[in-house]
PDB file of N, CA and C in Angstrom:
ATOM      1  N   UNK A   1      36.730 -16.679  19.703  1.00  0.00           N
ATOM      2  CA  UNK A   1      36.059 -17.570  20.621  1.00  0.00           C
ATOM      3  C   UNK A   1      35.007 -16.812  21.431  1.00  0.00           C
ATOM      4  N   UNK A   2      35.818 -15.555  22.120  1.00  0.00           N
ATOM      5  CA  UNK A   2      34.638 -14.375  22.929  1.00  0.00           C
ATOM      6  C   UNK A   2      33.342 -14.914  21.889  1.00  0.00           C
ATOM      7  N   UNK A   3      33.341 -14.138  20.561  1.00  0.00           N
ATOM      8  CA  UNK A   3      32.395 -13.543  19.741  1.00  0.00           C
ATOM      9  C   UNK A   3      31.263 -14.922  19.249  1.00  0.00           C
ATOM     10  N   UNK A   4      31.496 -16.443  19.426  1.00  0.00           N
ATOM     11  CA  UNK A   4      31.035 -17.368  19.503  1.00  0.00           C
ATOM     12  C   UNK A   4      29.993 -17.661  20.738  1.00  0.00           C
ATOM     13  N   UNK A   5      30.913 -17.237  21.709  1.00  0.00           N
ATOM     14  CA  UNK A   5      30.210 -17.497  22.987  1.00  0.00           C
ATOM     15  C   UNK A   5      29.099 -16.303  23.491  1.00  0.00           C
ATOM     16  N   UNK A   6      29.168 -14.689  22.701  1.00  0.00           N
ATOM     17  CA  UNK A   6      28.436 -14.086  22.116  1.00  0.00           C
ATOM     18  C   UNK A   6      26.822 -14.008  21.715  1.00  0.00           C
ATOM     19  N   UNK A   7      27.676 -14.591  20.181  1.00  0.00           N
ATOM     20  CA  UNK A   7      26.545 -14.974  19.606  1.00  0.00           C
ATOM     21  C   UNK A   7      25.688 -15.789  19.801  1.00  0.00           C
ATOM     22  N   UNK A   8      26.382 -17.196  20.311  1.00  0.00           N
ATOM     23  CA  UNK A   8      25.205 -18.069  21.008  1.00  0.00           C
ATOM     24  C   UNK A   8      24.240 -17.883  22.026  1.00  0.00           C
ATOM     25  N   UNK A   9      24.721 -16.660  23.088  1.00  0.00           N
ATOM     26  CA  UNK A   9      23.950 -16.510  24.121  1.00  0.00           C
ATOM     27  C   UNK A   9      22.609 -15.338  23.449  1.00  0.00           C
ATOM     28  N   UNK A  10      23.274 -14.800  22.374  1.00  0.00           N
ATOM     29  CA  UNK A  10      22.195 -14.039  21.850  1.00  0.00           C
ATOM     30  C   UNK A  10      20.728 -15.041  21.271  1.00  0.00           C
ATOM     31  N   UNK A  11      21.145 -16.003  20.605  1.00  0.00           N
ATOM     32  CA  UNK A  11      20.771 -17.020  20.107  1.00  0.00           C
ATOM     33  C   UNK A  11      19.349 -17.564  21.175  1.00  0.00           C
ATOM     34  N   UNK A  12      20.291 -18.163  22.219  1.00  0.00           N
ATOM     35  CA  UNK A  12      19.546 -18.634  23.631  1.00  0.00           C
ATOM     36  C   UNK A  12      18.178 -17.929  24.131  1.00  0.00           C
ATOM     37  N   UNK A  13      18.773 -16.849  24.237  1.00  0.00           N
ATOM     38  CA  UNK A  13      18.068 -15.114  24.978  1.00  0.00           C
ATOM     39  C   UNK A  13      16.523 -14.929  24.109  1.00  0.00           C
ATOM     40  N   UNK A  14      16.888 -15.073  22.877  1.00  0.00           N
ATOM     41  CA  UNK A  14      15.813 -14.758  22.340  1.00  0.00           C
ATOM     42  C   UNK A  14      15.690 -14.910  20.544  1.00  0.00           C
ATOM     43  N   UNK A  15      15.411 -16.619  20.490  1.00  0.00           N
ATOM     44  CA  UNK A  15      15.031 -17.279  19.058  1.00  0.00           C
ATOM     45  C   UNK A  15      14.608 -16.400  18.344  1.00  0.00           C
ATOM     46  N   UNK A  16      14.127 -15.334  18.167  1.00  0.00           N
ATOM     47  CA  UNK A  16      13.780 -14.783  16.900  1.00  0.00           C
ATOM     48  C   UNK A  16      14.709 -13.531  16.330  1.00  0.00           C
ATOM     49  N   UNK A  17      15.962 -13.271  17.705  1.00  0.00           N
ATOM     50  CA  UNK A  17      17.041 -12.404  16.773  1.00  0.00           C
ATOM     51  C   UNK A  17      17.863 -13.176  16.174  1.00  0.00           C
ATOM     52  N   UNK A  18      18.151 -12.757  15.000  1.00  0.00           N
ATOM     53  CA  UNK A  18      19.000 -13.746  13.773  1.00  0.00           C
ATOM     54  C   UNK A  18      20.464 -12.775  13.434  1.00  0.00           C
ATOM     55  N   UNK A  19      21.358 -13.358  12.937  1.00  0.00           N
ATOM     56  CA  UNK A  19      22.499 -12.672  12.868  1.00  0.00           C
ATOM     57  C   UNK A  19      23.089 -13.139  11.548  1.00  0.00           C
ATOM     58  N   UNK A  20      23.148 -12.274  10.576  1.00  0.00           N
ATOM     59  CA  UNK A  20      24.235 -12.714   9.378  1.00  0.00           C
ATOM     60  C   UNK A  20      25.601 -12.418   9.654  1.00  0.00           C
ATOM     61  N   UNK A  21      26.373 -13.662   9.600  1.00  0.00           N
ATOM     62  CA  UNK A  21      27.702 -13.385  10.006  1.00  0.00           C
ATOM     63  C   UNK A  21      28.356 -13.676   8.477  1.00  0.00           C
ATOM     64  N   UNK A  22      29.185 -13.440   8.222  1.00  0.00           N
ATOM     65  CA  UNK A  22      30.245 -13.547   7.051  1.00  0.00           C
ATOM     66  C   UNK A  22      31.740 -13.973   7.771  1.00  0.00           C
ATOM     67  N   UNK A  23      31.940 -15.137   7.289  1.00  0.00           N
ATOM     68  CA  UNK A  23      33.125 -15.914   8.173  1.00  0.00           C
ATOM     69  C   UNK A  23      33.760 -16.384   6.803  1.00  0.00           C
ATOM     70  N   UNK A  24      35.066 -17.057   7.234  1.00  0.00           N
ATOM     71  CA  UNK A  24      35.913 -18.237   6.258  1.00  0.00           C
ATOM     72  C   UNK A  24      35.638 -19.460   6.988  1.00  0.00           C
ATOM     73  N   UNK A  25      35.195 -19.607   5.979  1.00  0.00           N
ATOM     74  CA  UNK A  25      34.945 -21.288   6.345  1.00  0.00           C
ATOM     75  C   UNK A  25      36.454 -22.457   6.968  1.00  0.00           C
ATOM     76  N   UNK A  26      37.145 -21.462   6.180  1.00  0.00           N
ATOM     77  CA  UNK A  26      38.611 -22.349   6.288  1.00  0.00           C
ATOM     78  C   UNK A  26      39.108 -22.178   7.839  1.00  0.00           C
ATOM     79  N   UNK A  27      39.028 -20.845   8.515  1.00  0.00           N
ATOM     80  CA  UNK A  27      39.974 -20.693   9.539  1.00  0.00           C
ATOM     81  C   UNK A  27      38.156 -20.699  10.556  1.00  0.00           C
ATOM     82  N   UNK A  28      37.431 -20.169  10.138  1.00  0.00           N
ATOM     83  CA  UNK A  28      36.845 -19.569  11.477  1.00  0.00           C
ATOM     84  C   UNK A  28      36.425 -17.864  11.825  1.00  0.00           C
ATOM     85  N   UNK A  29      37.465 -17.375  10.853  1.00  0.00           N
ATOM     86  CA  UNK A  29      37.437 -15.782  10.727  1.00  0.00           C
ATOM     87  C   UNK A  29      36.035 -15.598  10.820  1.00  0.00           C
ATOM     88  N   UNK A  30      35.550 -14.751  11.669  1.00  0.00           N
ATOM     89  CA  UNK A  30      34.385 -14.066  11.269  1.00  0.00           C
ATOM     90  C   UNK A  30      35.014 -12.158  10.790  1.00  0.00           C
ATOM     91  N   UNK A  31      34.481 -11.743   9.848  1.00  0.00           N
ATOM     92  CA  UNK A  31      34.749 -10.769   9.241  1.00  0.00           C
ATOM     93  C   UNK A  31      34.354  -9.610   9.761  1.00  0.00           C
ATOM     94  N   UNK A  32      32.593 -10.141   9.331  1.00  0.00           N
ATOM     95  CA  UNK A  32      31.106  -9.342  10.187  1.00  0.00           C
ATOM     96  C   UNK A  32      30.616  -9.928  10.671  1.00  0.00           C
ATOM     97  N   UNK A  33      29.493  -9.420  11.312  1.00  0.00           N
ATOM     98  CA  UNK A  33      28.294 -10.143  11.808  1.00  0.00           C
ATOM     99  C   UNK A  33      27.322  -8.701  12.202  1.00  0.00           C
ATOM    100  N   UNK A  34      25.726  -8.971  11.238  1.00  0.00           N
ATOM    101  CA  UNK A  34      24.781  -8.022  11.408  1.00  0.00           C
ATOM    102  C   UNK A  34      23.548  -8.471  11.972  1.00  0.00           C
ATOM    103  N   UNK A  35      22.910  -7.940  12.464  1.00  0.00           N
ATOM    104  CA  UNK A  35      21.767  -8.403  13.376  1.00  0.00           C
ATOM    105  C   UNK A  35      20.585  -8.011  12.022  1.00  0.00           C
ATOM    106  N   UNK A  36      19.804  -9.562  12.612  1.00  0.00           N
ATOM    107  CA  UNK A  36      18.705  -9.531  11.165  1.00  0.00           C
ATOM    108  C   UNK A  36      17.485 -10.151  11.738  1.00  0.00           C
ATOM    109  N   UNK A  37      16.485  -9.212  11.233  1.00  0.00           N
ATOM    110  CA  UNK A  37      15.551  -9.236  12.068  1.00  0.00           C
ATOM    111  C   UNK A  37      14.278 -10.021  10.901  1.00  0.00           C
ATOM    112  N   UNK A  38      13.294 -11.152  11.486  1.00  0.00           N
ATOM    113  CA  UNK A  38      12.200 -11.605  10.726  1.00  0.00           C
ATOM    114  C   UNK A  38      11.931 -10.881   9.711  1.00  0.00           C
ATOM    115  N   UNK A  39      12.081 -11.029   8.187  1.00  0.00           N
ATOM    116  CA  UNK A  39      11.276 -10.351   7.114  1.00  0.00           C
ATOM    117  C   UNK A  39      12.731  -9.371   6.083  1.00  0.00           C
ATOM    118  N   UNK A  40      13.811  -9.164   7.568  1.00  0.00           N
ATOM    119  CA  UNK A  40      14.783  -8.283   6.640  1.00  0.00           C
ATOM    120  C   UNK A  40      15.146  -9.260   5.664  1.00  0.00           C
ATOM    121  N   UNK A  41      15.732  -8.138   4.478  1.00  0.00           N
ATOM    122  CA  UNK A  41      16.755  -8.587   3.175  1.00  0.00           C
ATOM    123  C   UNK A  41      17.619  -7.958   3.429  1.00  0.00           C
ATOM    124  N   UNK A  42      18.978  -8.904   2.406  1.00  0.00           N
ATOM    125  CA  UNK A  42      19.924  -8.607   2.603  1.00  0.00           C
ATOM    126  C   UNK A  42      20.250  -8.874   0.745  1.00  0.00           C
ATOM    127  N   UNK A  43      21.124  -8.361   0.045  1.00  0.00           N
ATOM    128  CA  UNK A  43      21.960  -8.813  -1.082  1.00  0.00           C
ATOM    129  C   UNK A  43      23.271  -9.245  -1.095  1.00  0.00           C
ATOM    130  N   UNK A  44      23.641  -9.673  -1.877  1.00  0.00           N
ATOM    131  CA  UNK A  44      25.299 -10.590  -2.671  1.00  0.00           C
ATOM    132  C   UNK A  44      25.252  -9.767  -3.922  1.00  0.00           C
ATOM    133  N   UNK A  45      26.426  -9.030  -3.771  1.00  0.00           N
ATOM    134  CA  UNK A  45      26.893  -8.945  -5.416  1.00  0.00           C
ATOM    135  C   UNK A  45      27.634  -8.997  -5.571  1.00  0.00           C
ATOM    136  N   UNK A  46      28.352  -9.256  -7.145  1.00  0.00           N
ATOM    137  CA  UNK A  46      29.789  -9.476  -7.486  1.00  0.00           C
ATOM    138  C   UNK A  46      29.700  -9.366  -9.494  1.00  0.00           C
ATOM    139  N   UNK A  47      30.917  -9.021  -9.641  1.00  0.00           N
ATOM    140  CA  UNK A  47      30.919  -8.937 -11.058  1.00  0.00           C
ATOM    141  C   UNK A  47      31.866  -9.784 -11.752  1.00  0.00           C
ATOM    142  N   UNK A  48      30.760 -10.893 -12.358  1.00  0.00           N
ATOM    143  CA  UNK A  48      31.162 -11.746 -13.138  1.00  0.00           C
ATOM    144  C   UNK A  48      32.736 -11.666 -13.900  1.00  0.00           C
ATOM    145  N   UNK A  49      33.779 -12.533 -13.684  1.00  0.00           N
ATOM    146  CA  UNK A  49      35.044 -12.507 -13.701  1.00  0.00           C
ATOM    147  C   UNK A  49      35.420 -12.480 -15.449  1.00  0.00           C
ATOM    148  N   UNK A  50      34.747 -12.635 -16.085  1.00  0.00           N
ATOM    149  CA  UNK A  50      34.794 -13.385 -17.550  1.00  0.00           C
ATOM    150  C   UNK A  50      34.256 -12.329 -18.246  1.00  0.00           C
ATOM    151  N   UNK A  51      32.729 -12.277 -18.159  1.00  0.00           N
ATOM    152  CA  UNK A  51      31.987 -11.137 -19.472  1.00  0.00           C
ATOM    153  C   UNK A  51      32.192  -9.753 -18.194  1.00  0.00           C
ATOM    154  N   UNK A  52      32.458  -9.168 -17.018  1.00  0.00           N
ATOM    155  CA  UNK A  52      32.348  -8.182 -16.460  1.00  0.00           C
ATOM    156  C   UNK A  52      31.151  -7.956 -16.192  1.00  0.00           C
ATOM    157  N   UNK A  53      30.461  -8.351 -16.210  1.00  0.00           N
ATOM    158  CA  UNK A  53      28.767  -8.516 -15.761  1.00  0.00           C
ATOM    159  C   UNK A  53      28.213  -8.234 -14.432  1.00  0.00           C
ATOM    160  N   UNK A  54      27.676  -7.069 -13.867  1.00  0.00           N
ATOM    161  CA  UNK A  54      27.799  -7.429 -12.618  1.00  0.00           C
ATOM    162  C   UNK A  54      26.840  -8.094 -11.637  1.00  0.00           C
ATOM    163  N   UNK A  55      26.162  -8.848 -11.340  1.00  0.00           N
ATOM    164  CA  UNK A  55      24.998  -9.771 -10.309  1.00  0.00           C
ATOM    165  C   UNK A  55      24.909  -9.332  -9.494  1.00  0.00           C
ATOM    166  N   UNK A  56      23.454  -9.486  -9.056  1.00  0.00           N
ATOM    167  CA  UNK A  56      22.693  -9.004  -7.537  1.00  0.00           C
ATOM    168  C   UNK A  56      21.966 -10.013  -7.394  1.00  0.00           C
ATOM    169  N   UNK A  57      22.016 -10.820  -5.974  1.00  0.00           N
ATOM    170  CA  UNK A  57      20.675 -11.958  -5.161  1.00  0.00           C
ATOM    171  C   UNK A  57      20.325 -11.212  -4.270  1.00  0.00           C
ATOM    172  N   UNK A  58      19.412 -11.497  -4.706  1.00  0.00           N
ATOM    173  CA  UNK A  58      18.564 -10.816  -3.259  1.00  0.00           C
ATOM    174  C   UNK A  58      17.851 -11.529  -2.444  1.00  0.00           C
ATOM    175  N   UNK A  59      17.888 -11.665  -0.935  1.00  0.00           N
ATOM    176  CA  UNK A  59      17.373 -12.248   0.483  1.00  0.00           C
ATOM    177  C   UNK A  59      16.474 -12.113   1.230  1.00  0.00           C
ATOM    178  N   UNK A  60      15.914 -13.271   2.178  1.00  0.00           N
ATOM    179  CA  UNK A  60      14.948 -12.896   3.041  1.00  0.00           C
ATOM    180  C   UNK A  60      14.927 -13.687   4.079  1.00  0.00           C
ATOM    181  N   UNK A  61      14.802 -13.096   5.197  1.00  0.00           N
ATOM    182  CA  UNK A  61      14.796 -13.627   6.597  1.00  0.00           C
ATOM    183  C   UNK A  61      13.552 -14.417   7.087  1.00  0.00           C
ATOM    184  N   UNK A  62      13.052 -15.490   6.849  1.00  0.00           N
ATOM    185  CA  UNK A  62      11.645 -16.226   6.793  1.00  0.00           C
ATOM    186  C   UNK A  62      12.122 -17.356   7.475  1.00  0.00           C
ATOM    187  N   UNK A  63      10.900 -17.598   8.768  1.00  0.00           N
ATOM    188  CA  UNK A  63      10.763 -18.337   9.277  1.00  0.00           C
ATOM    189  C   UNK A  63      12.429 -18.913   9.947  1.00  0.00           C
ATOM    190  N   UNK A  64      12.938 -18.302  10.118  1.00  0.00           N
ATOM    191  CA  UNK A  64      14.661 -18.159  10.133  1.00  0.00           C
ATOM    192  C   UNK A  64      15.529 -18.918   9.760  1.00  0.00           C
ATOM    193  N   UNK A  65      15.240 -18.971   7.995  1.00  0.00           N
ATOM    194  CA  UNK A  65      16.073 -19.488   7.141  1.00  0.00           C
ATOM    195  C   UNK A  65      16.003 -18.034   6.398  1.00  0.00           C
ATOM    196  N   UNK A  66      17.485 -18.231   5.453  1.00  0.00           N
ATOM    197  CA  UNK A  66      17.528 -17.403   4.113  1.00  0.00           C
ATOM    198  C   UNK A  66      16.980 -17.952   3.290  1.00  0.00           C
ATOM    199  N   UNK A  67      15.972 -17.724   2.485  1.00  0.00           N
ATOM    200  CA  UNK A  67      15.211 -17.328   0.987  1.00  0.00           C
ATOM    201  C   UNK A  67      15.942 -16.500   0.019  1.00  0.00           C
TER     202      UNK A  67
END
């Protein structure tokens, strides 16, 4: 709850710092949370469960949505 009330005031303070958080959707858990600034990338990877394959997406902080 602290880390909500947190982040929002960061939010408030100043619209153009952005924060990737990694949560469960189910409970609320937040895991992480990294500070992300206009223009940064970020990646996802994981290796395909079936052929062992492993994937990379790659990100971008624009206009403060992910791309």
């Amino acid at each position: 709850m602290l880390l909500v009330i947190a982040v929002t005031v960061l939010f408030a303070l100043s619209p153009r710092a952005h924060r990737l958080v990694l949560s469960d959707p189910d409970t609320g858990r937040i895991y992480a949370s990294y500070p992300m600034a206009e223009g940064a990338e970020f990646s996802v990877s994981f290796v395909h469960s079936i052929n062992k394959t492993p994937y990379y997406d790659l990100y971008e902080i624009r206009d403060g949505e992910i791309w």
